[in-house]
Protein backbone atom coordinates (compact mmCIF):
# COMPACT_ATOMS: atom_id res chain seq x y z
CA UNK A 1 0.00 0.00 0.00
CA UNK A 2 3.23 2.23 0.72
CA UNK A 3 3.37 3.01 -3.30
CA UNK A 4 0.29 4.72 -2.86
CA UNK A 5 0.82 6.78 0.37
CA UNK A 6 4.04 7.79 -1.64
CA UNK A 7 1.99 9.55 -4.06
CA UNK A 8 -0.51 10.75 -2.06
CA UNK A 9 0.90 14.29 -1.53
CA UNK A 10 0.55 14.58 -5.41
CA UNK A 11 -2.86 13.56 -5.48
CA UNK A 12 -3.17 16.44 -2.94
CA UNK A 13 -1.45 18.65 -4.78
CA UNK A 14 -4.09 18.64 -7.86
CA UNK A 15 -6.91 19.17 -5.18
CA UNK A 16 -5.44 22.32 -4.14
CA UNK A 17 -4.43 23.36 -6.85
CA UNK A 18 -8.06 23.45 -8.43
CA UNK A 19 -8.72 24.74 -5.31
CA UNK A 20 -6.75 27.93 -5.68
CA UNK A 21 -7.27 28.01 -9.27
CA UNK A 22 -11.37 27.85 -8.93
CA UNK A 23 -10.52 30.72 -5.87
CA UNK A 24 -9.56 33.13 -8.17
CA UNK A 25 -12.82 33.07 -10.65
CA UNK A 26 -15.05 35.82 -9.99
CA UNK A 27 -18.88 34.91 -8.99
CA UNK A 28 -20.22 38.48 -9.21
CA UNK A 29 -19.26 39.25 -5.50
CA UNK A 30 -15.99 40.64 -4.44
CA UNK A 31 -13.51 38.47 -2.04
CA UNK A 32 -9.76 38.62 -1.92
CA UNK A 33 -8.73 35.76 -2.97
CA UNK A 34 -9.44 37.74 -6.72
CA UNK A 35 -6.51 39.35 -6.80
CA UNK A 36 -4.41 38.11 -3.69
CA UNK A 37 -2.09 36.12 -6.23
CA UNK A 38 -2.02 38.45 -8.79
CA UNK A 39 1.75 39.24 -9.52
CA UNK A 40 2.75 43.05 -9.88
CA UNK A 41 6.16 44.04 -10.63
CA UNK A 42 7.42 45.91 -7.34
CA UNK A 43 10.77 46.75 -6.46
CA UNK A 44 12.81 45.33 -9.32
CA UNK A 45 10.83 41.67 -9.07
CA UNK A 46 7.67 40.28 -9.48
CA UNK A 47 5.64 39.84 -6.05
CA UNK A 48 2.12 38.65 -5.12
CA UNK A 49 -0.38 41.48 -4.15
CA UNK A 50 -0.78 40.38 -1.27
CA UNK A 51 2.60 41.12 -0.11
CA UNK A 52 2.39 44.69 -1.02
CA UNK A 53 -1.02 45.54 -0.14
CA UNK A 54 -3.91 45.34 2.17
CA UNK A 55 -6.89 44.11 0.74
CA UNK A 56 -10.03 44.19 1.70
CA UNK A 57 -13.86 43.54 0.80
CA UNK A 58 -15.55 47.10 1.58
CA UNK A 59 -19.21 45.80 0.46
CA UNK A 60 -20.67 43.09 -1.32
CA UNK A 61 -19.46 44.36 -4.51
CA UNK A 62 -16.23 46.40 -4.00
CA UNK A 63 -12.17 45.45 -3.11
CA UNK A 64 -10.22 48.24 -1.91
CA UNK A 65 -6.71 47.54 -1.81
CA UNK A 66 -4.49 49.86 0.31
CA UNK A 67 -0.15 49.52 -0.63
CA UNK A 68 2.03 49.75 2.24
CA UNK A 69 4.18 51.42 -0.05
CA UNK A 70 2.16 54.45 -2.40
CA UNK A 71 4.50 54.45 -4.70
CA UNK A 72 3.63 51.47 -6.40
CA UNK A 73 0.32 52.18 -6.54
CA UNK A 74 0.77 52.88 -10.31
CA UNK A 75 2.27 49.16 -10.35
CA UNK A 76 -0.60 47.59 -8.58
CA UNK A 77 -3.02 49.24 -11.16
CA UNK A 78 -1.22 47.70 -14.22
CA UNK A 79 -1.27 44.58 -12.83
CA UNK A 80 -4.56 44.42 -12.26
CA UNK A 81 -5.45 46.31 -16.01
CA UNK A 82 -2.91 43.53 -17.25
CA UNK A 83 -4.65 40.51 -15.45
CA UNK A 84 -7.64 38.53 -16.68
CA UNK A 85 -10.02 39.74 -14.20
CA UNK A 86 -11.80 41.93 -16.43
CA UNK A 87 -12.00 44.51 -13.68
CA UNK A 88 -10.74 48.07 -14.30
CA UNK A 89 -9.14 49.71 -11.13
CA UNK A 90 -10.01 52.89 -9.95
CA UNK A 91 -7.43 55.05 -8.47
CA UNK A 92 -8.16 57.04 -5.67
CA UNK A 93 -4.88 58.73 -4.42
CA UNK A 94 -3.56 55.93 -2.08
CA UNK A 95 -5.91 53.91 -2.52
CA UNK A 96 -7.42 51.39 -5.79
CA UNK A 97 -10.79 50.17 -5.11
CA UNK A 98 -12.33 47.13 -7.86
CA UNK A 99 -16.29 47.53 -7.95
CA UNK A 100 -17.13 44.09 -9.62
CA UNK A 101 -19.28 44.52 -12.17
CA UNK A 102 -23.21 42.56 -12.57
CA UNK A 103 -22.64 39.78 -14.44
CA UNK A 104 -24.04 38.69 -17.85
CA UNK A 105 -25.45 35.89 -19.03
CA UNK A 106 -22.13 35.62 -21.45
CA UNK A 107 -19.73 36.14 -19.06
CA UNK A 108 -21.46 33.46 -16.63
CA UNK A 109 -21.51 31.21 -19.39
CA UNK A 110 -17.53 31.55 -20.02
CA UNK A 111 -16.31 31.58 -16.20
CA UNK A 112 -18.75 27.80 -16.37
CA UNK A 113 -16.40 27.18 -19.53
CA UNK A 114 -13.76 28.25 -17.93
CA UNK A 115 -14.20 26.41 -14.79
CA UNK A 116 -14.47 23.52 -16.56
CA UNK A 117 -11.66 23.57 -18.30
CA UNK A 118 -9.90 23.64 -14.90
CA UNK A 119 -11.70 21.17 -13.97
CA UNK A 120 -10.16 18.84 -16.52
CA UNK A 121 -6.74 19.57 -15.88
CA UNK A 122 -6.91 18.26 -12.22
CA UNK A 123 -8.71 14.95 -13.93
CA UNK A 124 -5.51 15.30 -15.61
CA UNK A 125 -2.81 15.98 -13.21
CA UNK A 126 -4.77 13.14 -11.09
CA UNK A 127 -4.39 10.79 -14.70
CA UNK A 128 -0.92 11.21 -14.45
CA UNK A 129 0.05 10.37 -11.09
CA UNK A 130 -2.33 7.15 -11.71
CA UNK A 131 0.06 6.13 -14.69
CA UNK A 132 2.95 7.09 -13.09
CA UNK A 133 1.85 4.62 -9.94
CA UNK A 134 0.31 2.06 -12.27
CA UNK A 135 4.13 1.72 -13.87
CA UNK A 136 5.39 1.62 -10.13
CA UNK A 137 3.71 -1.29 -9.35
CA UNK A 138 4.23 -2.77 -12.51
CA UNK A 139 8.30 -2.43 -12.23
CA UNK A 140 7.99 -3.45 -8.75
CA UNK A 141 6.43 -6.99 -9.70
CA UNK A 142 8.48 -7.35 -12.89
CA UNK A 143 11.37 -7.11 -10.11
CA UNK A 144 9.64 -9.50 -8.16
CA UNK A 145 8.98 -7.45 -4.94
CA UNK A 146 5.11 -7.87 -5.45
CA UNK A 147 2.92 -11.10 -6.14
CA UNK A 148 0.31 -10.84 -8.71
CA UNK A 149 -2.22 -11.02 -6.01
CA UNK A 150 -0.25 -8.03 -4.22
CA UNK A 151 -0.32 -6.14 -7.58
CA UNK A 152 -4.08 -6.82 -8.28
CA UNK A 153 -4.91 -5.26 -4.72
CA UNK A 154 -2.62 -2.59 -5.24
CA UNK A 155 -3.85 -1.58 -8.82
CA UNK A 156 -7.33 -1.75 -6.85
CA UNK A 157 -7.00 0.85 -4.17
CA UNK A 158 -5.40 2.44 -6.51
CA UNK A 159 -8.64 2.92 -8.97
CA UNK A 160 -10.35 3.77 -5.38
CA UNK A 161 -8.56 6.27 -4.10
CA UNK A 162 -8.07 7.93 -7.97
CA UNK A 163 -12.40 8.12 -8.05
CA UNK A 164 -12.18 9.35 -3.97
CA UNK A 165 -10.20 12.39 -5.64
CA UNK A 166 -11.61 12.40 -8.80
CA UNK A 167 -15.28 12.88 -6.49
CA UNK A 168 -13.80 15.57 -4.71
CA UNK A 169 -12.50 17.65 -7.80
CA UNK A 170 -16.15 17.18 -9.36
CA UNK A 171 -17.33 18.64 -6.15
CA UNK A 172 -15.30 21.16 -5.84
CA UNK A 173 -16.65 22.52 -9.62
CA UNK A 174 -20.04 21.68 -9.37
CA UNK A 175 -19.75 24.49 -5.97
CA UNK A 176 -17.97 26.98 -7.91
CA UNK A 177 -20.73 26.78 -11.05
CA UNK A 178 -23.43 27.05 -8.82
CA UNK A 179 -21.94 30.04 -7.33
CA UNK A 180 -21.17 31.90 -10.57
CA UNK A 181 -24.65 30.38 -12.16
CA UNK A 182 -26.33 32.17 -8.76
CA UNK A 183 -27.49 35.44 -9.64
C-alpha cells in the first residue's frame, strides 16, 4: 500500500491546486482571494499582491486595496489592467478600489467554460500520477517485490482512491458553477 501513500501528496497537490485556481474566478461578489495572487512588478521583481497591499472587501461588490508602499500604486493598477479579471481599477490617491461589475449571461456562461476547463486539468494531473503509480507497481512486480495477487490489490485501491479524488474535484466545480450560475 506504501506506493500509494508515496503519491498521495501529489494527489493532494491537484486538489489544491483546483482549489486555488477555482478561488480566483469571480462569482459576481468581491472576495480577496481575486486578486491576492495576482503578480505586480514591485521593487525590481515580481511579487504577489498580497505582499504589497492590504486588501479588503468594503461591500458586497467592492475590493479596496491599500499599498504599504504608495509608490507602487501605479504598479498595482497595471497589474490588475494587465490581469484577466476583467475589472478596471479605480485610483483614488492611495488607494485602488475594484467595484465588480453585474454579471451577464455571457460572461457566466464563459467563467462555467472556464471552470471547466480547470476542472479537466486536475482529472488530468490526477491521470498522471495514476500512470505514473500504475508503472510503479508494474516495475515493482516485474522485479519480483510484489505477487500478482499483491499487484491486483494494489492496482485496486489504486482505482479507489483515484475516483475518492476524482469525487472531490467534481465537487469542488459543481460548488464553484453554482456560485457563478447564482445570480
Amino acid at each position: 500500500m506504501s506506493v500509494i501513500d508515496d503519491h498521495s501528496a501529489e494527489f493532494q497537490q491537484a486538489v489544491d491546486h483546483l482549489k486555488k485556481e477555482l478561488s480566483s474566478i469571480r462569482t459576481g461578489r468581491a472576495h480577496t482571494a481575486l486578486v491576492e495572487g495576482l503578480q505586480v512588478e514591485a521593487y525590481g521583481t515580481a511579487q504577489e499582491l498580497k505582499n504589497l497591499a492590504s486588501i479588503t472587501v468594503s461591500d458586497p461588490r467592492t475590493l479596496r486595496i491599500e499599498p504599504w508602499d504608495a509608490s507602487i500604486v501605479s504598479a498595482i493598477e497595471k497589474a490588475i489592467q494587465e490581469s484577466d479579471i476583467g475589472i478596471n481599477p479605480a485610483v483614488d490617491g492611495k488607494v485602488i478600489r475594484l467595484a465588480m461589475p453585474q454579471m451577464t449571461e455571457e460572461t457566466r456562461k464563459e467563467l462555467i467554460k472556464s471552470i471547466g476547463r480547470k476542472v479537466e486539468e486536475a482529472r488530468i494531473a490526477v491521470r498522471n500520477v495514476r500512470d505514473q503509480v500504475k508503472k510503479e507497481i508494474e516495475r515493482m512486480e516485474k522485479a519480483k517485490e510484489l505477487t500478482e495477487d499483491d499487484r491486483f490489490e494494489l492496482v485496486e485501491s489504486l482505482d479507489k482512491r483515484v475516483a475518492d479524488v476524482n469525487k472531490t474535484i467534481e465537487t469542488l466545480g459543481k460548488e464553484k458553477e453554482q456560485q457563478v450560475s447564482t445570480v
